[in-house]
Protein backbone atom coordinates (compact mmCIF):
# COMPACT_ATOMS: atom_id res chain seq x y z
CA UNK A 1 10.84 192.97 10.03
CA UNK A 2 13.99 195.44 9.33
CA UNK A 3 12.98 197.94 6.34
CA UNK A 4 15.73 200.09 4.65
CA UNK A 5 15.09 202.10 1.48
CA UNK A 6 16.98 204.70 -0.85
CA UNK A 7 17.15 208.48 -1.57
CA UNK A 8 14.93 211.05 0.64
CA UNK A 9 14.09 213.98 -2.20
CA UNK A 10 11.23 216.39 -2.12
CA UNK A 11 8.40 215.53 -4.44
CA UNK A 12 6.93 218.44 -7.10
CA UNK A 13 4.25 218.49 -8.91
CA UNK A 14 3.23 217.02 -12.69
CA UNK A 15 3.92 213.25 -14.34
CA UNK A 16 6.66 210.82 -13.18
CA UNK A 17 7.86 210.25 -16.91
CA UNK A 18 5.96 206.48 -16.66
CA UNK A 19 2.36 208.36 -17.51
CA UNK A 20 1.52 208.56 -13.80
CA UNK A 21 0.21 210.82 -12.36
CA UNK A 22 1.73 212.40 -9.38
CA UNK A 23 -0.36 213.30 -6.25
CA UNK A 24 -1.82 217.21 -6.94
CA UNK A 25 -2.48 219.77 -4.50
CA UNK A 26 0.28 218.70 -1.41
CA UNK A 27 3.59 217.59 -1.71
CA UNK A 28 4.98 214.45 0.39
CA UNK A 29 7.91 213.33 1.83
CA UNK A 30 9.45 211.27 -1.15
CA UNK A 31 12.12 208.10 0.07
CA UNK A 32 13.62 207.09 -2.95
CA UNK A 33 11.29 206.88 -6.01
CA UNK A 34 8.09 206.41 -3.39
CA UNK A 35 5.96 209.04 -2.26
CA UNK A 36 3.60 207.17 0.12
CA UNK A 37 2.86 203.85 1.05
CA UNK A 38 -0.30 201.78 0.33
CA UNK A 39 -1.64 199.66 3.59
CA UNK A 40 -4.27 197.18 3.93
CA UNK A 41 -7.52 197.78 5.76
CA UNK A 42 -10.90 195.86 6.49
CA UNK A 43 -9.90 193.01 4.11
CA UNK A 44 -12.68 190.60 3.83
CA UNK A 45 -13.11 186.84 2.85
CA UNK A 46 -14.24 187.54 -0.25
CA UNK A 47 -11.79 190.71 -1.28
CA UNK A 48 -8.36 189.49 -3.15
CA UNK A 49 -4.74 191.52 -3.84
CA UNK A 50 -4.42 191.92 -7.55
CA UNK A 51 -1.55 193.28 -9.66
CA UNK A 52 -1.15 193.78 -13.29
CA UNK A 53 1.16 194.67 -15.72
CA UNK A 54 1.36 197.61 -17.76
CA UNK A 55 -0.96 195.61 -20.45
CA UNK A 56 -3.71 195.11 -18.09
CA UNK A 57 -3.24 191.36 -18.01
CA UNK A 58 -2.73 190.07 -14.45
CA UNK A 59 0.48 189.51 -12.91
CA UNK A 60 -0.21 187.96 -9.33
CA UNK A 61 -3.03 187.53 -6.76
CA UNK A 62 -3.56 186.57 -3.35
CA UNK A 63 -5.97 186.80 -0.12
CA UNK A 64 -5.23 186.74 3.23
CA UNK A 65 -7.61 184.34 3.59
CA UNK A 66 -6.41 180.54 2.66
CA UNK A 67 -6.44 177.40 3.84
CA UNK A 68 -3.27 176.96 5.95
CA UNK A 69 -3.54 173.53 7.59
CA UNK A 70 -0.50 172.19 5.52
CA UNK A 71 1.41 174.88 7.29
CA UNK A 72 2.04 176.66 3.68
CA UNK A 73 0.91 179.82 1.93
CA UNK A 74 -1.37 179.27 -0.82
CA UNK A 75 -0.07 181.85 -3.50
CA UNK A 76 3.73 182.10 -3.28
CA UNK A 77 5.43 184.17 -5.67
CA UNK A 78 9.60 184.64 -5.33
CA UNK A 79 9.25 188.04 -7.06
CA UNK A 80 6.88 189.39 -4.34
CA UNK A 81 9.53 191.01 -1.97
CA UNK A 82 7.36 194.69 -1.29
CA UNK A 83 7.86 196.80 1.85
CA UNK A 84 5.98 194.78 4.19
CA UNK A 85 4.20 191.36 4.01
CA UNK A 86 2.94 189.52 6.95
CA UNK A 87 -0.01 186.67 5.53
CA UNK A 88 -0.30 185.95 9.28
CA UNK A 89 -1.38 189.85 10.74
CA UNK A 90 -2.94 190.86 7.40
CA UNK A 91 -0.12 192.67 7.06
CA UNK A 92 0.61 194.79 3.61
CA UNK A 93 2.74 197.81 3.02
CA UNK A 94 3.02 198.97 -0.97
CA UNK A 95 5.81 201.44 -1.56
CA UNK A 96 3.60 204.00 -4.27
CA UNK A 97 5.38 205.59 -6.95
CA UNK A 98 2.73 206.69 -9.14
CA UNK A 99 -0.62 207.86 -8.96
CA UNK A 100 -2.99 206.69 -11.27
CA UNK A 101 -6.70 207.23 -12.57
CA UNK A 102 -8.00 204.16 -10.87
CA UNK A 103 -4.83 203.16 -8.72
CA UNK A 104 -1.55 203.22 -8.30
CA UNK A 105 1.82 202.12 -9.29
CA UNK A 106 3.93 199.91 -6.88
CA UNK A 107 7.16 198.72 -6.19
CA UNK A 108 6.53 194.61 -5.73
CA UNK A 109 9.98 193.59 -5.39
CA UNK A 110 12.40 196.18 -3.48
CA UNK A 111 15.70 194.49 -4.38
CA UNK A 112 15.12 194.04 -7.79
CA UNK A 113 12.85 197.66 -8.49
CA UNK A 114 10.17 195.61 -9.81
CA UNK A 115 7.05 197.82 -10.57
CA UNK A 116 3.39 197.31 -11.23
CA UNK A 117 -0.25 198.36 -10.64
CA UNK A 118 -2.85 198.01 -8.70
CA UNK A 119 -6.61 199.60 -8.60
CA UNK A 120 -8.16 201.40 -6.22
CA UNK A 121 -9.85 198.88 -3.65
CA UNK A 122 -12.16 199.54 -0.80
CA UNK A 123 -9.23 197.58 1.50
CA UNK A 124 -6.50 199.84 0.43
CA UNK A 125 -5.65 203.18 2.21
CA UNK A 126 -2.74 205.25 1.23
CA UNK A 127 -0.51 206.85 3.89
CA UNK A 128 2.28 209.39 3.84
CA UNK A 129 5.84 208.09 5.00
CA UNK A 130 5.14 210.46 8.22
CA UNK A 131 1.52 208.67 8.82
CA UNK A 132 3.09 205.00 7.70
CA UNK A 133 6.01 205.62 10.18
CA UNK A 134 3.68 206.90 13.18
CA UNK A 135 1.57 203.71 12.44
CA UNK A 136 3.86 201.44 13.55
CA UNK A 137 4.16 200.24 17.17
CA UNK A 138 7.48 199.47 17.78
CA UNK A 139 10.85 200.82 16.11
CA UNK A 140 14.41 200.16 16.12
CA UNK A 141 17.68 201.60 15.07
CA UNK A 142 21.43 201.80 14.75
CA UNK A 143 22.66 203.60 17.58
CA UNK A 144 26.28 203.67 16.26
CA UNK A 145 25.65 206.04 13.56
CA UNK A 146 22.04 207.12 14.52
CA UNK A 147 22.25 208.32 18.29
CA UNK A 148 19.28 208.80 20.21
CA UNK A 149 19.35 212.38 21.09
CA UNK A 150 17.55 214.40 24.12
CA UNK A 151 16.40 217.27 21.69
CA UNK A 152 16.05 216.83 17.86
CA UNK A 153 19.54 218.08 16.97
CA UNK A 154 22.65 216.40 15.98
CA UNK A 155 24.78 219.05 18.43
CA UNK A 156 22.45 217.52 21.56
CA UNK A 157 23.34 215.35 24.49
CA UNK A 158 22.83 211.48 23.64
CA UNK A 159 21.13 209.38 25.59
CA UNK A 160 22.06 205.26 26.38
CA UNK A 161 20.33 202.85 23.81
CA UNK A 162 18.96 200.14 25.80
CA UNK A 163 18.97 197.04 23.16
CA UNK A 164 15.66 195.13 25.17
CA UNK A 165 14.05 198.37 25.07
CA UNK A 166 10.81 198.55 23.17
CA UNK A 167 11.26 202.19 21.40
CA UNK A 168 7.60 203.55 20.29
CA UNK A 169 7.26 206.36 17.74
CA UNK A 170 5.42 209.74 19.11
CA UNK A 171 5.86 212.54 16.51
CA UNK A 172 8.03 213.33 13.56
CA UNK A 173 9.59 216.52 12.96
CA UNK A 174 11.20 217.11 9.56
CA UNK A 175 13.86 213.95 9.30
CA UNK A 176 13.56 213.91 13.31
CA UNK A 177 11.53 211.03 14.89
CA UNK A 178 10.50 211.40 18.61
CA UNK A 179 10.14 207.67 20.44
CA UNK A 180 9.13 206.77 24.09
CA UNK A 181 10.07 203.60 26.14
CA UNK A 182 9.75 202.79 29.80
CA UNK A 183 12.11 203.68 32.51
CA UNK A 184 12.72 202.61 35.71
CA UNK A 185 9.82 205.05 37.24
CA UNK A 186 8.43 206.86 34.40
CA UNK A 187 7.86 206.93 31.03
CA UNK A 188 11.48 208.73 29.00
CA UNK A 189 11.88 210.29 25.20
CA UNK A 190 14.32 210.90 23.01
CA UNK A 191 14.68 211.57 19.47
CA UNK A 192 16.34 210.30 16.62
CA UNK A 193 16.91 210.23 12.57
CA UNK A 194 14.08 208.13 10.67
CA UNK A 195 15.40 209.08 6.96
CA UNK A 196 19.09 210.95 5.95
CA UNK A 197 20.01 211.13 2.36
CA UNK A 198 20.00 207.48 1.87
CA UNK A 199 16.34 206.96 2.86
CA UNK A 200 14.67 204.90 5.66
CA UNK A 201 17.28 204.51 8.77
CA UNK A 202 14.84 203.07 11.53
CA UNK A 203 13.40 199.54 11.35
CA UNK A 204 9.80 198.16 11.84
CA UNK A 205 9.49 195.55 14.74
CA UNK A 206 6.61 193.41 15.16
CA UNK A 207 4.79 193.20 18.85
């Protein structure tokens, strides 16, 4: 899955102008209008993904739990497009743009800026973009106009980018992302970009 996203600003304090509240007491790495990201965790048979409107009246359901015999997904919904969505890994990634009482306020459909809410649920877990980006196994990127660097500086020597090379993330420093693949006798790092002014740069691979 290849993920892309918009504007990297640095998130203040008070309400987003919707009546959400914004996260108090730490400020996080904002891409676009998200501050964080909202994964899945311990998801049970019995647990299900709601969202609702701004009225409280439900917009759209589903569990990762279905029958799939048929070779289909049980709850389809064309204006579902969010961050991340795998029914198959249990696979959920919520880009959160406001904090709320009991939840949060999502972006459902990335293309189109669709918004709604969800409540807090023993399955969710919120992450930073930092914690969201570690989280992932494998990364990828555009080595034409993001080079992978030896030291986390655009003035540094580059190193070759190796396109059957599985590239892990190791630690982020400000907009610099440090990854690790195998060489020929050892493993090698180098760093590169994850976000510039125009957001996300790096892609999520699957394993």
């Amino acid at each position: 899955m290849r993920v892309l996203s918009g504007v990297v600003l640095a998130i203040g304090l008070g309400t987003s102008g919707t009546g959400d509240q914004m996260p108090q007491a730490q400020d996080h790495t904002r891409i676009g209008a998200a501050f964080g990201v909202l994964v899945v965790e311990r998801f049970e048979r019995t647990d299900t993904v709601r969202f609702y409107n701004a009225d409280g009246s439900q917009w759209y359901k589903f569990t990762f739990y279905y029958d799939d015999r048929d070779g289909k997904f049980d709850y389809p919904n064309p204006d579902f497009e969010p961050l991340e969505f795998d029914v198959d890994e249990f696979g959920l990634g919520l880009e959160v743009v406001g904090e709320r009482p009991n939840g949060y306020t999502v972006i459902v459909n990335r293309k189109k800026g669709l918004r709604k809410r969800v409540r807090q649920q023993h399955f969710f877990k919120f992450l930073t973009w930092e914690q969201y980006v570690l989280g992932n196994h494998l990364i990828d990127f555009t080595p034409s106009t993001n080079p992978l660097h030896i030291e986390p500086r655009a003035d540094s020597d580059t190193l070759r980018y190796q396109e059957d090379q599985r590239y892990e993330p190791v630690k982020i420093q400000g907009p610099w992302l440090q990854i690790k693949w195998q060489g020929a006798n050892s493993t090698e790092y180098g760093w590169i970009q994850w976000r510039d002014a125009t957001g996300l740069i790096i892609y999520f691979l699957k394993d």
